[in-house]
PDB file of N, CA and C in Angstrom:
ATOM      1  N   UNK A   1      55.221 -17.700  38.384  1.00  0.00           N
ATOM      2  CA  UNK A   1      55.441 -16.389  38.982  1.00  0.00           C
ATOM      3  C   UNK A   1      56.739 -16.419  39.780  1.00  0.00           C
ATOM      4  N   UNK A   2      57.185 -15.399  39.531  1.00  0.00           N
ATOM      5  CA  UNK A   2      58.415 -15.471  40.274  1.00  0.00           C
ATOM      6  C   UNK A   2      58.553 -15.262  41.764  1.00  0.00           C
ATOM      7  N   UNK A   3      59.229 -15.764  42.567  1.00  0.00           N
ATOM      8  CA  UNK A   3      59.403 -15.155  44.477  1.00  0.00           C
ATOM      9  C   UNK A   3      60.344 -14.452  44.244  1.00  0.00           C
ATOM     10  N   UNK A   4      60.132 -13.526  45.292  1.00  0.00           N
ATOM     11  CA  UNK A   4      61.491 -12.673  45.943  1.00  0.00           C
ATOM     12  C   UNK A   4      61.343 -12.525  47.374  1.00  0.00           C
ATOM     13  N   UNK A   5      62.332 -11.984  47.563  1.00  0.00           N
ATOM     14  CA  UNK A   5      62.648 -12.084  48.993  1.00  0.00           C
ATOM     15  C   UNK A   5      63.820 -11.234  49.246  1.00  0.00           C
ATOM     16  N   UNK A   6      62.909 -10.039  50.603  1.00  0.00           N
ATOM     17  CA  UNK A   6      63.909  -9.034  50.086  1.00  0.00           C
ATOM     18  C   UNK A   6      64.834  -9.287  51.728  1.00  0.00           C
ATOM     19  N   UNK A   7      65.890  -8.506  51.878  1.00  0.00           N
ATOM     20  CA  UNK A   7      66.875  -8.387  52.821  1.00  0.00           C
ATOM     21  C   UNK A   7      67.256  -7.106  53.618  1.00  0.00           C
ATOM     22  N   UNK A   8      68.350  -7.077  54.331  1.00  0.00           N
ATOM     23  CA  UNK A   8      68.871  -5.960  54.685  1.00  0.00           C
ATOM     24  C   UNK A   8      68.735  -4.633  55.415  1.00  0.00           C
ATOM     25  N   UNK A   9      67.008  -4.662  55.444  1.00  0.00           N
ATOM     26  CA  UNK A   9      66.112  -3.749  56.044  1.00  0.00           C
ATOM     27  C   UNK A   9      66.925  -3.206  57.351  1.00  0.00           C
ATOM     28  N   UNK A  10      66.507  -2.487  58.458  1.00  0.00           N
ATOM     29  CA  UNK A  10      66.887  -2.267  59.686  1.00  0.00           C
ATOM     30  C   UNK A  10      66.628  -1.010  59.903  1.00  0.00           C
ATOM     31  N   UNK A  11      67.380  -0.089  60.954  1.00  0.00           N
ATOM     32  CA  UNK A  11      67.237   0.836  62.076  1.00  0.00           C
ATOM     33  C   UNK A  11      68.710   1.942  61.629  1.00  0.00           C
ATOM     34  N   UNK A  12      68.540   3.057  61.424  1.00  0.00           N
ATOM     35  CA  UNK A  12      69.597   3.897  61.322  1.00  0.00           C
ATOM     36  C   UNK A  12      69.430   5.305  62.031  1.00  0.00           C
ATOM     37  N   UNK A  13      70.341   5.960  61.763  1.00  0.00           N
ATOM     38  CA  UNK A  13      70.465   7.434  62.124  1.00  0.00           C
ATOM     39  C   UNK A  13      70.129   8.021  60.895  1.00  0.00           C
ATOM     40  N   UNK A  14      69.315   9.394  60.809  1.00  0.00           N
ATOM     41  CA  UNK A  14      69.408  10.341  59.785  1.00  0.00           C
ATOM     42  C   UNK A  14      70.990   9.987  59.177  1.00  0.00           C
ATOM     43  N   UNK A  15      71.354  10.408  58.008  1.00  0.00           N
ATOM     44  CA  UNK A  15      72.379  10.259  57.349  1.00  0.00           C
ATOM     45  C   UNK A  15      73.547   9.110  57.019  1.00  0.00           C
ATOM     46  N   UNK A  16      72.271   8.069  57.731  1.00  0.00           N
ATOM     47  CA  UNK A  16      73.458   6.718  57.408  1.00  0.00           C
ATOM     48  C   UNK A  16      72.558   6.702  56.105  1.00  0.00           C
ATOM     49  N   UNK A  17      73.485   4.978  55.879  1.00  0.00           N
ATOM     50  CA  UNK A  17      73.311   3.929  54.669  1.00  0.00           C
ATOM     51  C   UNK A  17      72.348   3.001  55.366  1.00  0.00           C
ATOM     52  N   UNK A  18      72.205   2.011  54.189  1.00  0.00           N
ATOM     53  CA  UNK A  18      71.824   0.808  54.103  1.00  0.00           C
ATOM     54  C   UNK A  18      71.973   0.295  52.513  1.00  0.00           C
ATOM     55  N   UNK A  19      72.138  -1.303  52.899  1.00  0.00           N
ATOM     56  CA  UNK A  19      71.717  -1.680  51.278  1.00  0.00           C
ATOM     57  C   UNK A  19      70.840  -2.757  51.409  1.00  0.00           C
ATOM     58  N   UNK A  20      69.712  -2.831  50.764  1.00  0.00           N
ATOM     59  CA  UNK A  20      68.290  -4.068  50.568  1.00  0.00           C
ATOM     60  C   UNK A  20      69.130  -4.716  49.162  1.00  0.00           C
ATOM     61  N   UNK A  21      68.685  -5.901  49.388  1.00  0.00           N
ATOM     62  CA  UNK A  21      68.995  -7.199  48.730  1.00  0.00           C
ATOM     63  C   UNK A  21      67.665  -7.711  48.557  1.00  0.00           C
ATOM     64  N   UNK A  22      67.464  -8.088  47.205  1.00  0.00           N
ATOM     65  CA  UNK A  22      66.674  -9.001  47.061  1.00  0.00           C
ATOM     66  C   UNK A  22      67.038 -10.208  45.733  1.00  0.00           C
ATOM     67  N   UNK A  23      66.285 -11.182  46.376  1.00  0.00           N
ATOM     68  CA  UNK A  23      66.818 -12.558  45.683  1.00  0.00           C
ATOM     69  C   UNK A  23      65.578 -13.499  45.180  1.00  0.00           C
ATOM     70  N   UNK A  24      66.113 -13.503  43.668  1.00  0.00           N
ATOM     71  CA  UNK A  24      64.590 -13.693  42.605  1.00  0.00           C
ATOM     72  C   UNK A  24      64.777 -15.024  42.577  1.00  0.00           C
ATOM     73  N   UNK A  25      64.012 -15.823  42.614  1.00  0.00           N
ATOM     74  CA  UNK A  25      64.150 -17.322  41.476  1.00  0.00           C
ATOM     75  C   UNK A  25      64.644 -18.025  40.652  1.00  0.00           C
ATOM     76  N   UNK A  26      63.596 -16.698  39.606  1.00  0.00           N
ATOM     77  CA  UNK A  26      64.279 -16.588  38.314  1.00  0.00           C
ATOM     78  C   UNK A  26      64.863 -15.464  38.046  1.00  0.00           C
ATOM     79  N   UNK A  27      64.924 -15.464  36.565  1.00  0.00           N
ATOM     80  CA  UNK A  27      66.183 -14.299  36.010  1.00  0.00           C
ATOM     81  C   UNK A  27      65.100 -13.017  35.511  1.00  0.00           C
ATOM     82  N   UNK A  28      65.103 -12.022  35.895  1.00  0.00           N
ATOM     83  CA  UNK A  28      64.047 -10.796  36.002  1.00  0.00           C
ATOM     84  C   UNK A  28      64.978  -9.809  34.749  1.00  0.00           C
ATOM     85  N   UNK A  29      64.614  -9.232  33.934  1.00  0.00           N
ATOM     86  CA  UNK A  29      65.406  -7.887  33.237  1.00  0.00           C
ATOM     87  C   UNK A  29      64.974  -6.615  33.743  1.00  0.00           C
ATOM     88  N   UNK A  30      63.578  -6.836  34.150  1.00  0.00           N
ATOM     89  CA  UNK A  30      62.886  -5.546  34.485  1.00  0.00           C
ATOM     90  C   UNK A  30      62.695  -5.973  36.522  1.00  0.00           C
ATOM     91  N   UNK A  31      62.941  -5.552  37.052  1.00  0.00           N
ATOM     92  CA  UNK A  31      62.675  -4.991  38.545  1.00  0.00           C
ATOM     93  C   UNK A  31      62.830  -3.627  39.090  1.00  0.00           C
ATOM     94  N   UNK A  32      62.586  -3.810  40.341  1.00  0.00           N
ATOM     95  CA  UNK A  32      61.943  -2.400  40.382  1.00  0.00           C
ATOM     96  C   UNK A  32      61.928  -2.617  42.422  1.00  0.00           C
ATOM     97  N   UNK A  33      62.306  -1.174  42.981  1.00  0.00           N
ATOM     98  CA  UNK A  33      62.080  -1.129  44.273  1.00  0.00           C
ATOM     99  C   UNK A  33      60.810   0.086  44.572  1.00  0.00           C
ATOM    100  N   UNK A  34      60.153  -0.436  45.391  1.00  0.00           N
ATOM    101  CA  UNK A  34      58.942   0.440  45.979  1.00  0.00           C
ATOM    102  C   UNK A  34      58.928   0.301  47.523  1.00  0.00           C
ATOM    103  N   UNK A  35      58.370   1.713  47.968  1.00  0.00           N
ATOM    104  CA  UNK A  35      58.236   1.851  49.384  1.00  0.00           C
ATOM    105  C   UNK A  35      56.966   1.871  50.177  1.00  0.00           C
ATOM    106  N   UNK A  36      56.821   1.672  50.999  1.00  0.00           N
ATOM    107  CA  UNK A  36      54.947   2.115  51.721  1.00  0.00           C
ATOM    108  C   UNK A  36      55.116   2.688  53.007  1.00  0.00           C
ATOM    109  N   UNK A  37      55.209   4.079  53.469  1.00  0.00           N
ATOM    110  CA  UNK A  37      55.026   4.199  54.952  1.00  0.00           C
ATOM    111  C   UNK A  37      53.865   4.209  55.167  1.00  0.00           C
ATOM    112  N   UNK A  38      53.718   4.241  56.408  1.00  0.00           N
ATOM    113  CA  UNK A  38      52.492   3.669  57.534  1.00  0.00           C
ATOM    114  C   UNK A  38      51.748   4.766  56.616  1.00  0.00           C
ATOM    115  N   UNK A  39      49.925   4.312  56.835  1.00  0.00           N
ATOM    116  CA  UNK A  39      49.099   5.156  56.638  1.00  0.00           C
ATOM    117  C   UNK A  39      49.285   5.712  54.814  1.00  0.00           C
ATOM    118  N   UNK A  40      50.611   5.226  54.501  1.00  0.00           N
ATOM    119  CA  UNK A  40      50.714   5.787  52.514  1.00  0.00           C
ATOM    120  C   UNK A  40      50.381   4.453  51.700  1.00  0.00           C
ATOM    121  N   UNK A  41      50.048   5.283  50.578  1.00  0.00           N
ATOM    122  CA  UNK A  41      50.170   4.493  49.312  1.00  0.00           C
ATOM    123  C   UNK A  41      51.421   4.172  48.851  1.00  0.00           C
ATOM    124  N   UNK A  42      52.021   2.934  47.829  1.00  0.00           N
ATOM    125  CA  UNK A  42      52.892   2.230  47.925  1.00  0.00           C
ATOM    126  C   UNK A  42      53.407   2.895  46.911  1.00  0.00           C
ATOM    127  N   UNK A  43      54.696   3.881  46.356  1.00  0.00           N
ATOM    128  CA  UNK A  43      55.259   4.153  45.624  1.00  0.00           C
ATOM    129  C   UNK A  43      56.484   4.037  45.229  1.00  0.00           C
ATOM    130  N   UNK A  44      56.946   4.042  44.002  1.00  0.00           N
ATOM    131  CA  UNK A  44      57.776   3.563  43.192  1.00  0.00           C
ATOM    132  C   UNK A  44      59.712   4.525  43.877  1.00  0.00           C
ATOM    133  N   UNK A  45      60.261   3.463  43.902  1.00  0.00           N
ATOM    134  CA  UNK A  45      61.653   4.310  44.373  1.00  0.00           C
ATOM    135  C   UNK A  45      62.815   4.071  42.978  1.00  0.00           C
ATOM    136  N   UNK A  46      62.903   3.012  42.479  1.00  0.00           N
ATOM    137  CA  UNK A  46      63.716   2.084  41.447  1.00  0.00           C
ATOM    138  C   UNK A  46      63.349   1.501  40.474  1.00  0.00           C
ATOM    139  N   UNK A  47      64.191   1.524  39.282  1.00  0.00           N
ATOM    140  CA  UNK A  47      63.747   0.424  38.601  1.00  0.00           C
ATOM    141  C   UNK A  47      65.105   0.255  37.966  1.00  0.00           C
ATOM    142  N   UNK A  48      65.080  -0.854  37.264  1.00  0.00           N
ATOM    143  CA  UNK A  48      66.268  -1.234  36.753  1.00  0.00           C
ATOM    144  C   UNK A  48      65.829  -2.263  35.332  1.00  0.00           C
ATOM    145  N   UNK A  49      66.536  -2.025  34.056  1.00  0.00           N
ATOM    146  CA  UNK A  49      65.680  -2.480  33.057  1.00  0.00           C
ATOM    147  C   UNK A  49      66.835  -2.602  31.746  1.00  0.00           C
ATOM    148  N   UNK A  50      65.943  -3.195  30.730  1.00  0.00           N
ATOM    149  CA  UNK A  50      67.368  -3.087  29.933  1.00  0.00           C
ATOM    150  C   UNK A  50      67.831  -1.538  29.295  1.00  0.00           C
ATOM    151  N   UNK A  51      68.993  -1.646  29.249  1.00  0.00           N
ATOM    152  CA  UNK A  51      69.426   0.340  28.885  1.00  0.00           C
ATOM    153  C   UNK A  51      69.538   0.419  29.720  1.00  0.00           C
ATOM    154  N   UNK A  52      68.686   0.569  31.041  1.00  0.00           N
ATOM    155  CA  UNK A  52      69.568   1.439  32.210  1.00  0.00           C
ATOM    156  C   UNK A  52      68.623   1.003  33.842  1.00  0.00           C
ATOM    157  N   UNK A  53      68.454   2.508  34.482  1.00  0.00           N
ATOM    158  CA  UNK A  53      67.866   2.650  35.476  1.00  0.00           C
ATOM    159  C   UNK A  53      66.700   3.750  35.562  1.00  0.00           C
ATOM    160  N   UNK A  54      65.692   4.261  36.414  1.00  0.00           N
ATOM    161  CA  UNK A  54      64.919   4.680  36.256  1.00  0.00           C
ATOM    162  C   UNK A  54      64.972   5.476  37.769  1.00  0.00           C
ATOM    163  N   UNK A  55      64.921   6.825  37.858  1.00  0.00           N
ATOM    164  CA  UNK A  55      64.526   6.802  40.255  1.00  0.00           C
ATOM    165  C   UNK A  55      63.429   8.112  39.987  1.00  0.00           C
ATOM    166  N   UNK A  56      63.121   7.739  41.284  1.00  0.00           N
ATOM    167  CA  UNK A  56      61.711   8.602  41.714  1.00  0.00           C
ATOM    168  C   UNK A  56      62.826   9.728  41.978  1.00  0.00           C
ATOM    169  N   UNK A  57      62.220  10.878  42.011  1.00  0.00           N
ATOM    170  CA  UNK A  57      62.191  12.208  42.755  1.00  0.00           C
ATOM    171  C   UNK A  57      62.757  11.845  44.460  1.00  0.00           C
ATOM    172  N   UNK A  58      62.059  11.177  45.051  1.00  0.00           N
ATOM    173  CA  UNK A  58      61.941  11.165  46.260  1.00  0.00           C
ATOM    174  C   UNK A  58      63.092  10.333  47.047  1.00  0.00           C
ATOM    175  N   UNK A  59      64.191   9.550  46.179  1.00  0.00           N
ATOM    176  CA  UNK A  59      65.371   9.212  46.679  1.00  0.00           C
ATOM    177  C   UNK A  59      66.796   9.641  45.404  1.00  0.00           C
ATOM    178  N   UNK A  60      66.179  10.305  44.771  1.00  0.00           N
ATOM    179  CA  UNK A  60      66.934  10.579  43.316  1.00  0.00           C
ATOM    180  C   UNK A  60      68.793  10.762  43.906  1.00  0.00           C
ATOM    181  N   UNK A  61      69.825  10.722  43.760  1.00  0.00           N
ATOM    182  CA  UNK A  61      70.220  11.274  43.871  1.00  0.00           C
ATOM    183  C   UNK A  61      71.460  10.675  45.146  1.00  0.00           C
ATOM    184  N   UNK A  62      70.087  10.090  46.028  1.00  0.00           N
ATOM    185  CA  UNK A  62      70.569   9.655  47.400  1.00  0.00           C
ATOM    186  C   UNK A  62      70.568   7.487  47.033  1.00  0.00           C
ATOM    187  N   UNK A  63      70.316   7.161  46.429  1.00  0.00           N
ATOM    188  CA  UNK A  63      70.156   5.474  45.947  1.00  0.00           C
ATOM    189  C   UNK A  63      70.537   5.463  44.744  1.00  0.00           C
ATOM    190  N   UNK A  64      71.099   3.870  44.475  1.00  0.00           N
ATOM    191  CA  UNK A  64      71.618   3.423  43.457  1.00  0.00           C
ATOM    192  C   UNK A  64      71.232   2.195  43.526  1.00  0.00           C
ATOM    193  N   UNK A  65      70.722   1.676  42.389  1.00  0.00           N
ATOM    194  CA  UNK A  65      69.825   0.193  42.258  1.00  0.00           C
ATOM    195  C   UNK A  65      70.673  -0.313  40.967  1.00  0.00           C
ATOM    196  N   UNK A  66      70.931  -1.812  41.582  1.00  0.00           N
ATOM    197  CA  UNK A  66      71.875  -2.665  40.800  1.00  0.00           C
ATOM    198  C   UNK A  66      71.198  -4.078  40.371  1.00  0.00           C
ATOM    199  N   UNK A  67      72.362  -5.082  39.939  1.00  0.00           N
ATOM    200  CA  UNK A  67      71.903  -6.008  39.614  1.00  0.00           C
ATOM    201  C   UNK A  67      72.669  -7.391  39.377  1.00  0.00           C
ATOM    202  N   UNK A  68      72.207  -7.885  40.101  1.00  0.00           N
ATOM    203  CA  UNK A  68      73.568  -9.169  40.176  1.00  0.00           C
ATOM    204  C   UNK A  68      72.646 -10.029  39.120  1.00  0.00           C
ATOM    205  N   UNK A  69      73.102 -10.358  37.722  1.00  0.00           N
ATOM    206  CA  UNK A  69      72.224 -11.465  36.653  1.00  0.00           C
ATOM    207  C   UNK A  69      72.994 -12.348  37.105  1.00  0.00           C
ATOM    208  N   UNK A  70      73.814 -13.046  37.150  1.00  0.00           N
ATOM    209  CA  UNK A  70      74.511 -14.426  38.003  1.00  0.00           C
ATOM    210  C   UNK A  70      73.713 -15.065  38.538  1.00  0.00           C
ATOM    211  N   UNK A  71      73.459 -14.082  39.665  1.00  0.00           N
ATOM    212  CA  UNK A  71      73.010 -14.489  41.394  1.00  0.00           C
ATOM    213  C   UNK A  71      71.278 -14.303  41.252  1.00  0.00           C
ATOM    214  N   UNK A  72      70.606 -13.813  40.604  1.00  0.00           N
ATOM    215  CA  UNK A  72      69.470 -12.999  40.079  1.00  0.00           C
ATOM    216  C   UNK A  72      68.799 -12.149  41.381  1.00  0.00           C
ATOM    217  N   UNK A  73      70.185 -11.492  41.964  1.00  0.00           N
ATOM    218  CA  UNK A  73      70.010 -10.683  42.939  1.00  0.00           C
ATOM    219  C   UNK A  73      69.838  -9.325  42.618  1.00  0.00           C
ATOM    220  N   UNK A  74      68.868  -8.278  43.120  1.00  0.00           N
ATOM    221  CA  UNK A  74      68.864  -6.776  42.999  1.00  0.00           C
ATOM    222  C   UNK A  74      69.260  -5.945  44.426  1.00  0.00           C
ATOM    223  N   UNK A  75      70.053  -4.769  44.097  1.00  0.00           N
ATOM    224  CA  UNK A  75      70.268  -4.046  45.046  1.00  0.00           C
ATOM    225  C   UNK A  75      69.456  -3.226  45.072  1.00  0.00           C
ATOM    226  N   UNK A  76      69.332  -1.901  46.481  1.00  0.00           N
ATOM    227  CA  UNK A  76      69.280  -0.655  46.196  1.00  0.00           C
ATOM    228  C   UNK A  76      70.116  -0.633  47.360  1.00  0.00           C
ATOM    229  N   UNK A  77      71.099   0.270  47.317  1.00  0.00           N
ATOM    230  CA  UNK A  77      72.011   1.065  48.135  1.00  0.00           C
ATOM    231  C   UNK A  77      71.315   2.655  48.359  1.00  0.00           C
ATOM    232  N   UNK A  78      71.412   2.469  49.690  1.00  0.00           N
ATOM    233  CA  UNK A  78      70.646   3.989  50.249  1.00  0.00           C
ATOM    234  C   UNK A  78      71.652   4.834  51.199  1.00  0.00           C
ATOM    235  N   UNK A  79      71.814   5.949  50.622  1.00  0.00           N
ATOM    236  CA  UNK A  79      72.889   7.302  51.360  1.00  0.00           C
ATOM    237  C   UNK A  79      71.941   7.985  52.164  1.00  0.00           C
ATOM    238  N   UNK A  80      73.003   8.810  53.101  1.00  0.00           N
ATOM    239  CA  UNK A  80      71.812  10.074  53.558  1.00  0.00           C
ATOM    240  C   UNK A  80      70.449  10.064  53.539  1.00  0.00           C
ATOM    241  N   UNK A  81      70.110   8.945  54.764  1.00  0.00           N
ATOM    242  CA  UNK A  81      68.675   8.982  54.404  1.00  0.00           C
ATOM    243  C   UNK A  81      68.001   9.680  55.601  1.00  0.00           C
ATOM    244  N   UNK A  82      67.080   9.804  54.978  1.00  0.00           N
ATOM    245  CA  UNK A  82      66.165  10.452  56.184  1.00  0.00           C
ATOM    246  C   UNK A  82      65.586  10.005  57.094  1.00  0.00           C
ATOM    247  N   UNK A  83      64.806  10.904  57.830  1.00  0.00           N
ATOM    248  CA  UNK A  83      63.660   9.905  58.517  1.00  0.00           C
ATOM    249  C   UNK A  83      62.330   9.743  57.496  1.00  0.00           C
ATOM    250  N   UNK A  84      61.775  10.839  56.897  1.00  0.00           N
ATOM    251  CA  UNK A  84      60.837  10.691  55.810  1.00  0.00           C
ATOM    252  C   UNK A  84      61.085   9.414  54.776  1.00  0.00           C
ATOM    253  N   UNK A  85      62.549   8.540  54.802  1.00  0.00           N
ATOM    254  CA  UNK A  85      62.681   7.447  54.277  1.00  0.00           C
ATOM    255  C   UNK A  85      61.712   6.191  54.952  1.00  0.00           C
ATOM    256  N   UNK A  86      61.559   6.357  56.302  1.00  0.00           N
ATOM    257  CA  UNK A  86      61.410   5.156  57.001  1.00  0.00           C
ATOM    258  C   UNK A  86      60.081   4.771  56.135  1.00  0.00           C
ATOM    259  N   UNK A  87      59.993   3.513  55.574  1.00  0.00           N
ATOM    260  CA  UNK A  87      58.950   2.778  54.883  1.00  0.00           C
ATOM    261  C   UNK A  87      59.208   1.222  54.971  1.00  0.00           C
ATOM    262  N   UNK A  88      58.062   0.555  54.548  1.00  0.00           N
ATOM    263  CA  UNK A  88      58.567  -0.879  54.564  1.00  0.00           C
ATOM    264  C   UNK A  88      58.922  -1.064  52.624  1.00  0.00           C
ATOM    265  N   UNK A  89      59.738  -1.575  52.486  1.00  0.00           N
ATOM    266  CA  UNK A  89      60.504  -1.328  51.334  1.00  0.00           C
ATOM    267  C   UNK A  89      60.534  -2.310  50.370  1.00  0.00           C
ATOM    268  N   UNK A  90      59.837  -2.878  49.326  1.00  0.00           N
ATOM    269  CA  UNK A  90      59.197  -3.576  48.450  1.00  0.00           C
ATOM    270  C   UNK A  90      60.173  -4.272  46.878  1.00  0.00           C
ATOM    271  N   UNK A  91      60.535  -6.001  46.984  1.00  0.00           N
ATOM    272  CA  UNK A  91      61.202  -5.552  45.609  1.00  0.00           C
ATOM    273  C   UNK A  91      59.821  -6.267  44.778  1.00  0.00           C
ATOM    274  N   UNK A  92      59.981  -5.716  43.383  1.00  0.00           N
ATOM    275  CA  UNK A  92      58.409  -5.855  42.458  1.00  0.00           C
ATOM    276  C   UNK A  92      59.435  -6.453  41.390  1.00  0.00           C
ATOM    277  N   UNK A  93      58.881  -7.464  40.312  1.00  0.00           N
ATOM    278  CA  UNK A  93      59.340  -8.077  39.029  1.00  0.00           C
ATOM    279  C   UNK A  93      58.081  -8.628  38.140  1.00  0.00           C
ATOM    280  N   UNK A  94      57.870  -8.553  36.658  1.00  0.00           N
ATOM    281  CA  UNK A  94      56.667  -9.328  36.089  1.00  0.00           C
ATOM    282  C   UNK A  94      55.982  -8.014  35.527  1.00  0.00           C
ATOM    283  N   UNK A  95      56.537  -6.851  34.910  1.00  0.00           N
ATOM    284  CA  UNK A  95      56.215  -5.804  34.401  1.00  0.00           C
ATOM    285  C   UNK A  95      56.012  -5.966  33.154  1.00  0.00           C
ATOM    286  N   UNK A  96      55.442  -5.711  32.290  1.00  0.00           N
ATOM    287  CA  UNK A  96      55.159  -5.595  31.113  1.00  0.00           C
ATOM    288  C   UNK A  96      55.877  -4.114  30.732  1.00  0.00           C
ATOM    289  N   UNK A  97      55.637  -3.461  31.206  1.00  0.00           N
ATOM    290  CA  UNK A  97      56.023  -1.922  30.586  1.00  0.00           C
ATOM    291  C   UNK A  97      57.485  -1.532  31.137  1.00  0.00           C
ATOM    292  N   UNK A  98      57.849  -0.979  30.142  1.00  0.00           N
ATOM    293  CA  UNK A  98      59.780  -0.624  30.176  1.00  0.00           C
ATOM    294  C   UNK A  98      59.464   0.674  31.323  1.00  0.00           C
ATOM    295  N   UNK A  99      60.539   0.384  32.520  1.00  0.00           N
ATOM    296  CA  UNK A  99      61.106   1.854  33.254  1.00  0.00           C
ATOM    297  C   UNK A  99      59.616   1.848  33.943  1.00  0.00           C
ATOM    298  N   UNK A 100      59.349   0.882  34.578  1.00  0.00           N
ATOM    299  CA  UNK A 100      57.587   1.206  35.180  1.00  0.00           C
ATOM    300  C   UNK A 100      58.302   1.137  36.594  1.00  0.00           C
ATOM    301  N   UNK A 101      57.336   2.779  37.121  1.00  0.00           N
ATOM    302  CA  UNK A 101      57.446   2.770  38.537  1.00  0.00           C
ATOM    303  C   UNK A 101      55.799   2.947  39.077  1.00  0.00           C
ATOM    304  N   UNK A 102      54.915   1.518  38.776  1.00  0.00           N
ATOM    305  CA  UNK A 102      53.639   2.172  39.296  1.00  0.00           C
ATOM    306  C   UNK A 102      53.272   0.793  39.305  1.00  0.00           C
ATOM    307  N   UNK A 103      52.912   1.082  40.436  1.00  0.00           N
ATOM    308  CA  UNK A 103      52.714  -0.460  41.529  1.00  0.00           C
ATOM    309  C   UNK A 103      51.964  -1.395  40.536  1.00  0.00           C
ATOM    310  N   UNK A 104      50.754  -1.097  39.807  1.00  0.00           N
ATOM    311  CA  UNK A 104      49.899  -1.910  39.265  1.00  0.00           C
ATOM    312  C   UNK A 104      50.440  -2.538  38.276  1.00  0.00           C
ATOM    313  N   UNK A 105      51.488  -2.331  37.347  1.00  0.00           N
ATOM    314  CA  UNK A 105      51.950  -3.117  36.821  1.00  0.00           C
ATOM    315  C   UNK A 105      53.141  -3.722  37.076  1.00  0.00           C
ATOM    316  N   UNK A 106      53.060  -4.492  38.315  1.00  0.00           N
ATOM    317  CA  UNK A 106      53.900  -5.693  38.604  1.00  0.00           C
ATOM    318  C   UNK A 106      53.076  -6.116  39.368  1.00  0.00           C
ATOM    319  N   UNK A 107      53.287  -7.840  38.503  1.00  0.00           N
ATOM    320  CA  UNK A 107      52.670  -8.666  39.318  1.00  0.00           C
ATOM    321  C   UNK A 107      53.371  -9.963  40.126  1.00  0.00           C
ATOM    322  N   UNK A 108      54.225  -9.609  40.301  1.00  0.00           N
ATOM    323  CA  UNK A 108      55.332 -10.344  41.498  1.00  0.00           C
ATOM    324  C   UNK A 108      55.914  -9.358  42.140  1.00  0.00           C
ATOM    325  N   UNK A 109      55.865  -9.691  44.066  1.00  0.00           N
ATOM    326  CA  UNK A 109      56.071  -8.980  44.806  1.00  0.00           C
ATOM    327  C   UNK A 109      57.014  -9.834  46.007  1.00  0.00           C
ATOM    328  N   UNK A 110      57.488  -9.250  47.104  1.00  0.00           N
ATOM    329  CA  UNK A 110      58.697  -9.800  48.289  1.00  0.00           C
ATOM    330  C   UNK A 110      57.449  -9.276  49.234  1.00  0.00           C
ATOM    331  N   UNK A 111      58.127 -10.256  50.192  1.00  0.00           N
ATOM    332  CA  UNK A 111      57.304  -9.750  51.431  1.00  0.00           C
ATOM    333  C   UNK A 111      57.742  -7.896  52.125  1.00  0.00           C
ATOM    334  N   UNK A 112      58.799  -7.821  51.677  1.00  0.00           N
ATOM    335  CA  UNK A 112      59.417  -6.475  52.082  1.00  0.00           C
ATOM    336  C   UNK A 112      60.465  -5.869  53.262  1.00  0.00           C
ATOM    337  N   UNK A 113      60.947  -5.443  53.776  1.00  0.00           N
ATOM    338  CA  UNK A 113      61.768  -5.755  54.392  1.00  0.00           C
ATOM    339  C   UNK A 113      61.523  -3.775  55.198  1.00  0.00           C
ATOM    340  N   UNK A 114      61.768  -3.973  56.153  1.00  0.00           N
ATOM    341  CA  UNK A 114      61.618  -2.675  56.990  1.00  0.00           C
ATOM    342  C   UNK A 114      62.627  -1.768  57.496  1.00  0.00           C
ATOM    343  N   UNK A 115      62.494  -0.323  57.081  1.00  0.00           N
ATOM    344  CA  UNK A 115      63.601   0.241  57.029  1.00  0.00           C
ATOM    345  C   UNK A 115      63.154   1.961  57.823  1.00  0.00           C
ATOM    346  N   UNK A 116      64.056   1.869  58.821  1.00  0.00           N
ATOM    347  CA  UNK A 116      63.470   2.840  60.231  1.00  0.00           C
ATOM    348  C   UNK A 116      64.747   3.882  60.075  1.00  0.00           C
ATOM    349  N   UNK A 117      64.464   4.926  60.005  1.00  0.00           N
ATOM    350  CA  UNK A 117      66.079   6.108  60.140  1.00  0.00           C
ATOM    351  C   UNK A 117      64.768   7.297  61.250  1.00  0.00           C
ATOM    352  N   UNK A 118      65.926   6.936  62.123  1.00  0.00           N
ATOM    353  CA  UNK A 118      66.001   8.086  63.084  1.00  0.00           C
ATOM    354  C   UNK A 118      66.052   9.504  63.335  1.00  0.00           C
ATOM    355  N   UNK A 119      65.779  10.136  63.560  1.00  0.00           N
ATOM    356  CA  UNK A 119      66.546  11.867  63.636  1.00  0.00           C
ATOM    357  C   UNK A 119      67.579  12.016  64.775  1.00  0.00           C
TER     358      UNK A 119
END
């Protein structure tokens, strides 16, 4: 099974950035970023796969999820975020299914990394 281990998390203002890092083991084709705020269920923000990328509704627009195969590092770069962003922020690998943003099918997970935007 693969580890990850994600990065970068922290504390912002409405309308900053951030970028989460996470760093695999091994070499992943399919990963994927997910979020959980307090009191929610854990849902899908990213994925990244062969052909392309995949985004939720709910950061569409505002993130861009990358991929270092070298380093077997994944990004997500986050714009203009909100406070409705603040979640603890999840990288997932070990999918069977192409472009999957649904928690149950991944079965390698990061401890997660925490990400707070202000108003």
């Amino acid at each position: 099974q693969v580890q990850l281990e994600e990065s970068g998390g922290g504390s912002v203002q409405a309308g900053g950035s951030l970028r989460l890092s996470c760093a695999a083991s091994s070499s992943n084709y399919r990963m994927a970023w997910f979020r959980q705020a307090a009191g929610k269920e854990r849902e899908g923000v990213a994925v990244i796969d062969y052909g392309g990328t995949r985004y939720a509704e709910l950061l569409k627009g505002r993130c861009t999820i990358s991929k270092d195969h070298a380093k077997n590092t994944l990004s997500l770069q986050m714009n203009n975020l909100k406070p409705e962003d603040t979640a603890m922020y999840y990288c997932a690998a070990s999918s069977p299914h192409p472009f999957s943003l649904t928690v149950r099918d991944y079965t390698s997970w990061g401890q997660g990394t925490q990400v707070t935007v202000s108003s």
